[in-house]
N, C-alpha and C. Protein backbone atom coordinates (compact mmCIF):
# COMPACT_ATOMS: atom_id res chain seq x y z
N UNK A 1 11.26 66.92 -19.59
CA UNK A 1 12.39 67.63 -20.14
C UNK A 1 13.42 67.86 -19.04
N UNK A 2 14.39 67.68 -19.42
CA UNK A 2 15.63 67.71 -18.40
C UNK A 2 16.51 69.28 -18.20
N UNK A 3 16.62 69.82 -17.51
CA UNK A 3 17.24 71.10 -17.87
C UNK A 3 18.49 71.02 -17.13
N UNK A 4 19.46 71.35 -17.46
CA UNK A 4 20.77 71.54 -17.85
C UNK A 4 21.52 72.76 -17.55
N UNK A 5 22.92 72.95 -16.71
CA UNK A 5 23.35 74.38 -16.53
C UNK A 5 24.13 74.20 -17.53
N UNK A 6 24.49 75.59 -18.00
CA UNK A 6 25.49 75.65 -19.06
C UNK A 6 26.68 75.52 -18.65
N UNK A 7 28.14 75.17 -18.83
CA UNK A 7 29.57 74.89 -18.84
C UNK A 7 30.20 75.73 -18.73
N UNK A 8 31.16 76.11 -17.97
CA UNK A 8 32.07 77.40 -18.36
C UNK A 8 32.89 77.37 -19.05
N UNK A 9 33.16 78.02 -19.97
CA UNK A 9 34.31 77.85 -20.99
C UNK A 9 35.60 78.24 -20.81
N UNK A 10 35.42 78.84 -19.66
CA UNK A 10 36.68 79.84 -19.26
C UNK A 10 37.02 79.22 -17.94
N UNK A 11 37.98 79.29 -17.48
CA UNK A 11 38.70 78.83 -15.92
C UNK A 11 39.78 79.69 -15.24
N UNK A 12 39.49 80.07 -14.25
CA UNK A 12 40.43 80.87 -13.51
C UNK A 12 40.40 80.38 -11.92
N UNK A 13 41.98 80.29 -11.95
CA UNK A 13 42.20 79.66 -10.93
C UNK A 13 42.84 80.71 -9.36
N UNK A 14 42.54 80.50 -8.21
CA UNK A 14 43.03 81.89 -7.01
C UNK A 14 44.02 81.36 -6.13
N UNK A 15 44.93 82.25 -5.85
CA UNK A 15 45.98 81.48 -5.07
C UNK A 15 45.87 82.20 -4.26
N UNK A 16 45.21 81.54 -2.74
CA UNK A 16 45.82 82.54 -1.59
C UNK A 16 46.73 81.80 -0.83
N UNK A 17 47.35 83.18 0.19
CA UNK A 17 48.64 83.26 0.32
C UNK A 17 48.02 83.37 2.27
N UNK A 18 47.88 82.64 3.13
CA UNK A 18 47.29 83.14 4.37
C UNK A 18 49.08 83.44 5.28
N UNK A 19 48.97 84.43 5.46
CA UNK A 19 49.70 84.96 6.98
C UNK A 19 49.25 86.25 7.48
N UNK A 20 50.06 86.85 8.30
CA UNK A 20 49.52 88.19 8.96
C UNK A 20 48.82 89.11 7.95
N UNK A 21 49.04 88.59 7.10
CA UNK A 21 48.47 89.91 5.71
C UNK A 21 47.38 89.44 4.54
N UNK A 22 46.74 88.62 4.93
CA UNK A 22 46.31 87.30 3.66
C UNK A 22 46.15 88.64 2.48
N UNK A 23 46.89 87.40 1.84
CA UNK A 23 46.61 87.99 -0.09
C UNK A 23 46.45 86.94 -1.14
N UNK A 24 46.23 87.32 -2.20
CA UNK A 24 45.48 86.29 -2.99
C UNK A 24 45.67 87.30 -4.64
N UNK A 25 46.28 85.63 -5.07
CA UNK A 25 46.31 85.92 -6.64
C UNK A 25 45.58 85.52 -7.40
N UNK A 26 45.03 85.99 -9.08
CA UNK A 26 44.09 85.35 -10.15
C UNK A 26 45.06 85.17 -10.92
N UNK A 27 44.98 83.42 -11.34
CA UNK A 27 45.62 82.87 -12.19
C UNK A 27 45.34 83.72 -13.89
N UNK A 28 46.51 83.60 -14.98
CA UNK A 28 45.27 83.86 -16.03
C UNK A 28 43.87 83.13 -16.78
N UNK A 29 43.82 83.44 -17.50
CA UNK A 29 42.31 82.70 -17.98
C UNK A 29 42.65 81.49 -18.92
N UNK A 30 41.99 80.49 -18.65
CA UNK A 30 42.37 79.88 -19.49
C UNK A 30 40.62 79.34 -20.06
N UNK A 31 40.94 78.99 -21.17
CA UNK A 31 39.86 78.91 -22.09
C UNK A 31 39.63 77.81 -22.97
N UNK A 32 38.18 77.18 -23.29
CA UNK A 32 38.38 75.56 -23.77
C UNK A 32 37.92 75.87 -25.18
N UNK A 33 38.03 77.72 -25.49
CA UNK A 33 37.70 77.38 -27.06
C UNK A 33 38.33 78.52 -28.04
N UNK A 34 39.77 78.36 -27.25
CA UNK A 34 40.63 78.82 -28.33
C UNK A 34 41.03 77.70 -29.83
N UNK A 35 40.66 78.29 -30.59
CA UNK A 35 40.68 77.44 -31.80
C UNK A 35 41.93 76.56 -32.14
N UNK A 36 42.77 76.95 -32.22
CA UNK A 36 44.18 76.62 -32.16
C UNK A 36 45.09 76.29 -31.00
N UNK A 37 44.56 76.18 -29.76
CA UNK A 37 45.37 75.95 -28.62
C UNK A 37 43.63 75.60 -27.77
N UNK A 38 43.44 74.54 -27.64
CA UNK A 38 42.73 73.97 -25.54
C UNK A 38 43.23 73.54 -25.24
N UNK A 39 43.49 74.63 -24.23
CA UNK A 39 44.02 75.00 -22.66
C UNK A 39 43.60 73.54 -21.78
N UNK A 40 42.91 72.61 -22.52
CA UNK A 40 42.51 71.49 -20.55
C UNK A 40 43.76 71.01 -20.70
N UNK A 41 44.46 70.69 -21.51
CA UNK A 41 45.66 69.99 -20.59
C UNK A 41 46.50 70.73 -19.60
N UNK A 42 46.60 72.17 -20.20
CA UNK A 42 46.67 73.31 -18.94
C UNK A 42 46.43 73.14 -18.07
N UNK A 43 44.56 73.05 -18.09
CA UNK A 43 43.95 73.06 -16.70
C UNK A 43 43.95 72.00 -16.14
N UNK A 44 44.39 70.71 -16.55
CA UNK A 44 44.55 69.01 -15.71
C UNK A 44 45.88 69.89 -15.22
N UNK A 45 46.71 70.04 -15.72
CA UNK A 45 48.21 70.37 -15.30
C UNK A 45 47.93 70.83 -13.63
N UNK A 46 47.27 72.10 -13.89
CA UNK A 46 46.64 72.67 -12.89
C UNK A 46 46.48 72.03 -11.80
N UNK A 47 45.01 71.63 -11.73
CA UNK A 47 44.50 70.60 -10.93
C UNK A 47 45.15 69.43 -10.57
N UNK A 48 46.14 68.73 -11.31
CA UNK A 48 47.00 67.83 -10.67
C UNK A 48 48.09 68.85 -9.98
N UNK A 49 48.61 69.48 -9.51
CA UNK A 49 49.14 70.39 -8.86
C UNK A 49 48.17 70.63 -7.44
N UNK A 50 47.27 71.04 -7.78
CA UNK A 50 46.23 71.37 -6.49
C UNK A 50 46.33 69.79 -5.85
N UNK A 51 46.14 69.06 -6.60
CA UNK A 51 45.34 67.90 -5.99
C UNK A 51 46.86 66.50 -5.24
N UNK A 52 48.20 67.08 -5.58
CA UNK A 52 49.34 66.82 -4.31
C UNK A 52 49.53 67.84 -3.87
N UNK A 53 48.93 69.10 -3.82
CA UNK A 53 49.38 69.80 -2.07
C UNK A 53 48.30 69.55 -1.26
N UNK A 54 47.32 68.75 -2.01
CA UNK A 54 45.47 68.58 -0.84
C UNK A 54 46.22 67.30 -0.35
N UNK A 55 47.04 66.38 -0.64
CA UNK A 55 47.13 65.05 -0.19
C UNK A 55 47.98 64.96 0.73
């Protein structure tokens, strides 16, 4: 039998901010099971964002 972690359904993303003061923000929540609106194209949006300031 194979066991399996469960998925998060929810995603929240942190923005820190590093200088003399580090601070840090929580994105809002975004969620893959609002009935009428999933948020992943949100969260690709997201992550393609993260993934040209890593490059």
């Amino acid at each position: 039998m194979v066991q399996t972690k469960p998925i998060s359904k929810t995603i929240t993303f942190i923005k820190l901010l590093i200088q003399d003061n580090p601070q840090y923000d929580l994105s809002n929540i975004f969620s893959l099971l609002l009935p009428h609106r999933n948020q992943l194209y949100d969260i690709m949006r997201v992550l393609k964002q993260i993934r040209q300031i890593m490059l």
